[in-house]
Protein backbone atom coordinates (compact mmCIF):
# COMPACT_ATOMS: atom_id res chain seq x y z
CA UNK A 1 -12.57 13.34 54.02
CA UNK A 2 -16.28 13.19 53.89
CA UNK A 3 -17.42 12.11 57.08
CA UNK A 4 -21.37 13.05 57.96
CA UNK A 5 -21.70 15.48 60.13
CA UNK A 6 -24.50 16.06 63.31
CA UNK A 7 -23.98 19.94 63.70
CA UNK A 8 -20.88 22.05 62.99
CA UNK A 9 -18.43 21.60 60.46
CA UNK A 10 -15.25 19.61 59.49
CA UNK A 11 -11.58 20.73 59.22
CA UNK A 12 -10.65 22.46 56.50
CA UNK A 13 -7.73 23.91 54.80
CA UNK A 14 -7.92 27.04 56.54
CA UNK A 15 -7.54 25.19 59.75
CA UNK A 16 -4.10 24.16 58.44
CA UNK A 17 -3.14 27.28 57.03
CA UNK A 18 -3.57 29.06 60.63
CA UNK A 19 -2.70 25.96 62.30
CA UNK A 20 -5.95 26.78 64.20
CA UNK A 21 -6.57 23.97 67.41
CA UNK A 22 -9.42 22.82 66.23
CA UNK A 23 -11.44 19.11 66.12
CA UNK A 24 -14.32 17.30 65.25
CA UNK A 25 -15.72 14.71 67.65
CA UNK A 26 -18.37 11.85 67.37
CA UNK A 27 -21.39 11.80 69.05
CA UNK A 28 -20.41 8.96 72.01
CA UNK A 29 -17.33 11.66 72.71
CA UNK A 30 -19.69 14.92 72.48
CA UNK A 31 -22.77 12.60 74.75
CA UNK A 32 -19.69 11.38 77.23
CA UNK A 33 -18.00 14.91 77.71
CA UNK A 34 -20.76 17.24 76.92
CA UNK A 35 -23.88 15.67 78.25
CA UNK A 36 -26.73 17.87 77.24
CA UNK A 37 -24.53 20.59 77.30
CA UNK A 38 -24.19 22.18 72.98
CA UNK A 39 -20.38 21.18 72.41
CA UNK A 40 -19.57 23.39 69.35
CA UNK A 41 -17.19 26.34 70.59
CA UNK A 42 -15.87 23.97 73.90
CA UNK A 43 -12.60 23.48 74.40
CA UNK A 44 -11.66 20.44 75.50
CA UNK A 45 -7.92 18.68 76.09
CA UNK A 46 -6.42 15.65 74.16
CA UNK A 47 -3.51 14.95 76.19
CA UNK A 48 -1.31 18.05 76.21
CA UNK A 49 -3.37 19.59 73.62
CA UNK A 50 -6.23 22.23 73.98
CA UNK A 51 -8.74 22.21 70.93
CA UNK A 52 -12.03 23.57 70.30
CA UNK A 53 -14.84 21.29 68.87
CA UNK A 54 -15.72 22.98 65.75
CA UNK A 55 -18.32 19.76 64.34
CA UNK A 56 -20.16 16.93 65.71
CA UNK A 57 -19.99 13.69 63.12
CA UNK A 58 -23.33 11.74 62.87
CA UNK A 59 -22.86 8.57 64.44
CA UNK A 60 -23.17 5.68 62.63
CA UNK A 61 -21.27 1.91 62.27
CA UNK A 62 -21.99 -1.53 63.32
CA UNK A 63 -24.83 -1.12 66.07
CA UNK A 64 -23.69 -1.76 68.89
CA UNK A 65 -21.12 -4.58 67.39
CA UNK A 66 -18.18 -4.95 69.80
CA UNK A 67 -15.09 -6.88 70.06
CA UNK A 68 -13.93 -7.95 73.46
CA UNK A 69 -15.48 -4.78 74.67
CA UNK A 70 -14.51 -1.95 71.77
CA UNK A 71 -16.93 -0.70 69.28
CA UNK A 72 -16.58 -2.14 65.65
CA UNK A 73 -16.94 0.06 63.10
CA UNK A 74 -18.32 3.68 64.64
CA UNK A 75 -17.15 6.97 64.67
CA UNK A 76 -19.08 7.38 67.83
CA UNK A 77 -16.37 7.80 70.17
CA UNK A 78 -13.74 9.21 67.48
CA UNK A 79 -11.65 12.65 67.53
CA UNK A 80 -10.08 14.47 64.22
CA UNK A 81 -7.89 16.96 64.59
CA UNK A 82 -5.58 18.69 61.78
CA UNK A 83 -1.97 17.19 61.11
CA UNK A 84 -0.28 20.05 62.66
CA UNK A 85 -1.88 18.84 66.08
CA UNK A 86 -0.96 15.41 65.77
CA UNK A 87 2.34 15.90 67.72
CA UNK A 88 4.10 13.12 69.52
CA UNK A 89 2.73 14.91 72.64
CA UNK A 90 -1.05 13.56 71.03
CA UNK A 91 0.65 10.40 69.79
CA UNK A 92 3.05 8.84 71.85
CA UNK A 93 0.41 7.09 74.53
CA UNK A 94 -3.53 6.32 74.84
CA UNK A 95 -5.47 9.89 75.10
CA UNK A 96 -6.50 11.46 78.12
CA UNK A 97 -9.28 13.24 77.03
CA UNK A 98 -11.31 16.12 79.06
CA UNK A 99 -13.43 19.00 78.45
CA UNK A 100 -12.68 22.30 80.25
């Protein structure tokens, strides 16, 4: 995936290969649970799961376009994590997310 990228960097294979808990957040997520605060090397929790934020992605999308209150378009508010994360315990309802 080739997603621009603020600071840090994106998963890669060796983040599968050691199944490392790892992610990449966008800049509304990092701003919202980070404030000021650098978020590369945080952990922070996705449901049940503990990850540490290993890139920021640039923000970009539709400027400010919403649709009945949800951003069109950006990655602002968006979290990647490898496949080996995405668990039904990540999955199965709406995340609860929170730094630690």
């Amino acid at each position: 995936m080739s997603l621009p990228l603020q600071e840090g960097r994106f998963i890669d294979g060796r983040d599968d290969d050691t199944h490392a808990q790892v992610c990449v957040i966008g800049s509304g997520a990092r701003r919202d649970l980070f404030g000021a605060e650098p978020a590369l090397g945080q952990d922070m929790k996705v449901n049940d799961v503990w990850c540490e934020v290993i890139g920021v992605a640039r923000g970009r999308g539709a400027g400010g376009q919403t649709l009945q209150g949800v951003s069109i378009g950006s990655t602002a508010r968006e979290i990647y994590m490898p496949v080996h994360d995405r668990d039904p315990q990540v999955r199965a309802r709406p995340a609860e997310i929170a730094p630690r």
